[in-house]
C-alpha atoms as a PDB file:
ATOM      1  CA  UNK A   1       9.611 -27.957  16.131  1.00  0.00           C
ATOM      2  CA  UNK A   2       8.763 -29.193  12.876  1.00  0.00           C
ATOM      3  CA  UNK A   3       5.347 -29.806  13.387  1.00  0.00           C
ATOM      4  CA  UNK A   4       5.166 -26.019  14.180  1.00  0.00           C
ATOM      5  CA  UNK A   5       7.014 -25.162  10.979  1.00  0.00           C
ATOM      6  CA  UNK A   6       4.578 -26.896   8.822  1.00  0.00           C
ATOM      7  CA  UNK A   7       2.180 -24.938  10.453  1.00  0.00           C
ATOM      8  CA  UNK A   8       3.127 -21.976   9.674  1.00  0.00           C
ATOM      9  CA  UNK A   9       4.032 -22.940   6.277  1.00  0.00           C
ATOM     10  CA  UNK A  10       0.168 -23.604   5.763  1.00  0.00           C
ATOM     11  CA  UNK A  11      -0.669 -20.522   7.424  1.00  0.00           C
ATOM     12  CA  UNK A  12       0.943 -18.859   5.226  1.00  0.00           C
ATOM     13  CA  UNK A  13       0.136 -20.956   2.030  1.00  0.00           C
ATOM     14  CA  UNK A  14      -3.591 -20.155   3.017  1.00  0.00           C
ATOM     15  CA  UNK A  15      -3.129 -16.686   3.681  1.00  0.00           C
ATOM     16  CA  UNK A  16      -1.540 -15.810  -0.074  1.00  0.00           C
ATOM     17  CA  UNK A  17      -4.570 -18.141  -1.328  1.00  0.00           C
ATOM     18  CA  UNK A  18      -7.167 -15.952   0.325  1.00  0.00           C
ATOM     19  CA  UNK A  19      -5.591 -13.028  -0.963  1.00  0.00           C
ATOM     20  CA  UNK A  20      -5.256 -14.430  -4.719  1.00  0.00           C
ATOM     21  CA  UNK A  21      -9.190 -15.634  -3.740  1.00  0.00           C
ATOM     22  CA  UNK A  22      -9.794 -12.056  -3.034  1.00  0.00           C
ATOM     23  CA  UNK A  23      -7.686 -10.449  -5.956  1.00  0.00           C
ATOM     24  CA  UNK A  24      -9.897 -12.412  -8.224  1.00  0.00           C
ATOM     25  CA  UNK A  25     -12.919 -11.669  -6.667  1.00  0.00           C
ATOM     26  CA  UNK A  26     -12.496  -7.647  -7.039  1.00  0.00           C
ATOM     27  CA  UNK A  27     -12.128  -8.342 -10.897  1.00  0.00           C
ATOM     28  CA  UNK A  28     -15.823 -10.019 -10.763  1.00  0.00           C
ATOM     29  CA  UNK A  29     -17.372  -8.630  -7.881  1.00  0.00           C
ATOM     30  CA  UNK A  30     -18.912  -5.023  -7.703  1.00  0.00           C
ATOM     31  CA  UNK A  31     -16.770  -3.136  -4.752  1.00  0.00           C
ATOM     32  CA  UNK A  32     -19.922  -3.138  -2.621  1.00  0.00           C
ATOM     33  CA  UNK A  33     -20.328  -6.796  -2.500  1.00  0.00           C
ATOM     34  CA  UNK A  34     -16.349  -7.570  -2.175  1.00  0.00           C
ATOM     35  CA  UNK A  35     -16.755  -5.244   0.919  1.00  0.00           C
ATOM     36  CA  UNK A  36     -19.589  -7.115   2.324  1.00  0.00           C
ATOM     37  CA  UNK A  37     -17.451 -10.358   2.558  1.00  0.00           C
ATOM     38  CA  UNK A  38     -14.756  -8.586   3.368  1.00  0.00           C
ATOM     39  CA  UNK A  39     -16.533  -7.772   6.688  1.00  0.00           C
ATOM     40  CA  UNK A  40     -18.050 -10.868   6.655  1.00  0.00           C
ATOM     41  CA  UNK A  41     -14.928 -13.421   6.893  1.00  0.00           C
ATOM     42  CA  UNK A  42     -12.439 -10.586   7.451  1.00  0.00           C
ATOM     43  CA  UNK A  43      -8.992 -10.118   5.844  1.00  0.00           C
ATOM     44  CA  UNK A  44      -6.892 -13.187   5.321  1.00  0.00           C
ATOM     45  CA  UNK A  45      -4.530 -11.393   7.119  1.00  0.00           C
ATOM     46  CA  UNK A  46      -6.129 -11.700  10.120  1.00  0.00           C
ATOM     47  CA  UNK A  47      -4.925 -15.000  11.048  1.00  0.00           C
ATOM     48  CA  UNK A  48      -6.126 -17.010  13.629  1.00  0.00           C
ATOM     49  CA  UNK A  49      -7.424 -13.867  16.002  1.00  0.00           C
ATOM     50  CA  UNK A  50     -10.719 -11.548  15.205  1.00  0.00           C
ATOM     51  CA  UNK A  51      -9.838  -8.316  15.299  1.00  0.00           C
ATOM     52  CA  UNK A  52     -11.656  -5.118  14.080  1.00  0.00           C
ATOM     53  CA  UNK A  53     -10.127  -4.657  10.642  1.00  0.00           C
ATOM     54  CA  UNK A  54      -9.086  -0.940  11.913  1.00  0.00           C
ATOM     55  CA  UNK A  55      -6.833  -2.256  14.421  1.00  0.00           C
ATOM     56  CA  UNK A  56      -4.998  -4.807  12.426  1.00  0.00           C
ATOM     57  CA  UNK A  57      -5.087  -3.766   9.511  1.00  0.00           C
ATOM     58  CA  UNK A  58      -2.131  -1.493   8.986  1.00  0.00           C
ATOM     59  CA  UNK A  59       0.392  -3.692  11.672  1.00  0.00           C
ATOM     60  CA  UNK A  60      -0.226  -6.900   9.518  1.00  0.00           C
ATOM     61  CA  UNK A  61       0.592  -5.755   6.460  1.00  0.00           C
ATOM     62  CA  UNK A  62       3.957  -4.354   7.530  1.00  0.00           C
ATOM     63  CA  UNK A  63       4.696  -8.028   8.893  1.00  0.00           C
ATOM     64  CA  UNK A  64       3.738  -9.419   5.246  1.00  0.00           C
ATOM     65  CA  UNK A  65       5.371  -7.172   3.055  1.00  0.00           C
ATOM     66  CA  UNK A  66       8.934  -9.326   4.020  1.00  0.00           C
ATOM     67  CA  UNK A  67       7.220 -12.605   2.373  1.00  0.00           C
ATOM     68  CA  UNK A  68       4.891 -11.008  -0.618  1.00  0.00           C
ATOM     69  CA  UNK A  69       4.641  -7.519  -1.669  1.00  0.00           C
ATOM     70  CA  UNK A  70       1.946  -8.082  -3.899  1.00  0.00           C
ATOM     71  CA  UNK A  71      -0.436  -8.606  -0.962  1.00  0.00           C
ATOM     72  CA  UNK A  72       0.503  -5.137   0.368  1.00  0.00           C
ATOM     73  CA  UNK A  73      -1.106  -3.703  -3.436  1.00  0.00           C
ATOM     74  CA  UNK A  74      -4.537  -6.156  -3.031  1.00  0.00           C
ATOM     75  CA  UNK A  75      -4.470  -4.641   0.451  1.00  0.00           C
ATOM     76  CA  UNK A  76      -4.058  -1.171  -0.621  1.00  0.00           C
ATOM     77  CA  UNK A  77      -6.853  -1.990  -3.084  1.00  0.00           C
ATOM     78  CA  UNK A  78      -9.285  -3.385  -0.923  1.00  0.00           C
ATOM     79  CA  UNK A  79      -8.495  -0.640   1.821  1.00  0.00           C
ATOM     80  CA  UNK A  80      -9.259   1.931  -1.191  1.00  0.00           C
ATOM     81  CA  UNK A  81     -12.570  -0.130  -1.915  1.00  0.00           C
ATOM     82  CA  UNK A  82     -13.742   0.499   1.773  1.00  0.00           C
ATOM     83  CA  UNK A  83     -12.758   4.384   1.680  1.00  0.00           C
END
């Protein structure tokens, strides 16, 4: 059991650090390029799975909203960036 804990603790660690990775990146990237890596490596939230951002998109970001709401606003953002 604790092995799997520390797992998701890193999961999780590296998840928020994508998304501060990100954050940063729209301050110094035109919207255009952001998007391309955005497609590129996909959301952080993505997790270990490849989805189609569509699809998992909106369900992930309910389940992250408990731990950090300020990845809900980056995702907003970057959800803006593509529209």
């Amino acid at each position: 059991d604790g092995d799997s804990d520390s797992g998701d603790d890193s999961d999780k660690r590296s998840c928020e650090e994508s998304w501060r990775l990100i954050t940063s990146l729209r301050e110094k990237l035109p919207p255009s390029k952001l998007q391309t890596i955005v497609k590129k490596c996909g959301l952080p939230s993505s997790g270990k799975r490849r989805e189609p951002v569509k699809m998992y998109q909106i369900p992930q970001r309910r389940r992250i909203t408990k731990d950090s709401k300020w990845v809900t606003i980056s995702d907003l953002k970057i959800q803006a960036v593509k529209e």
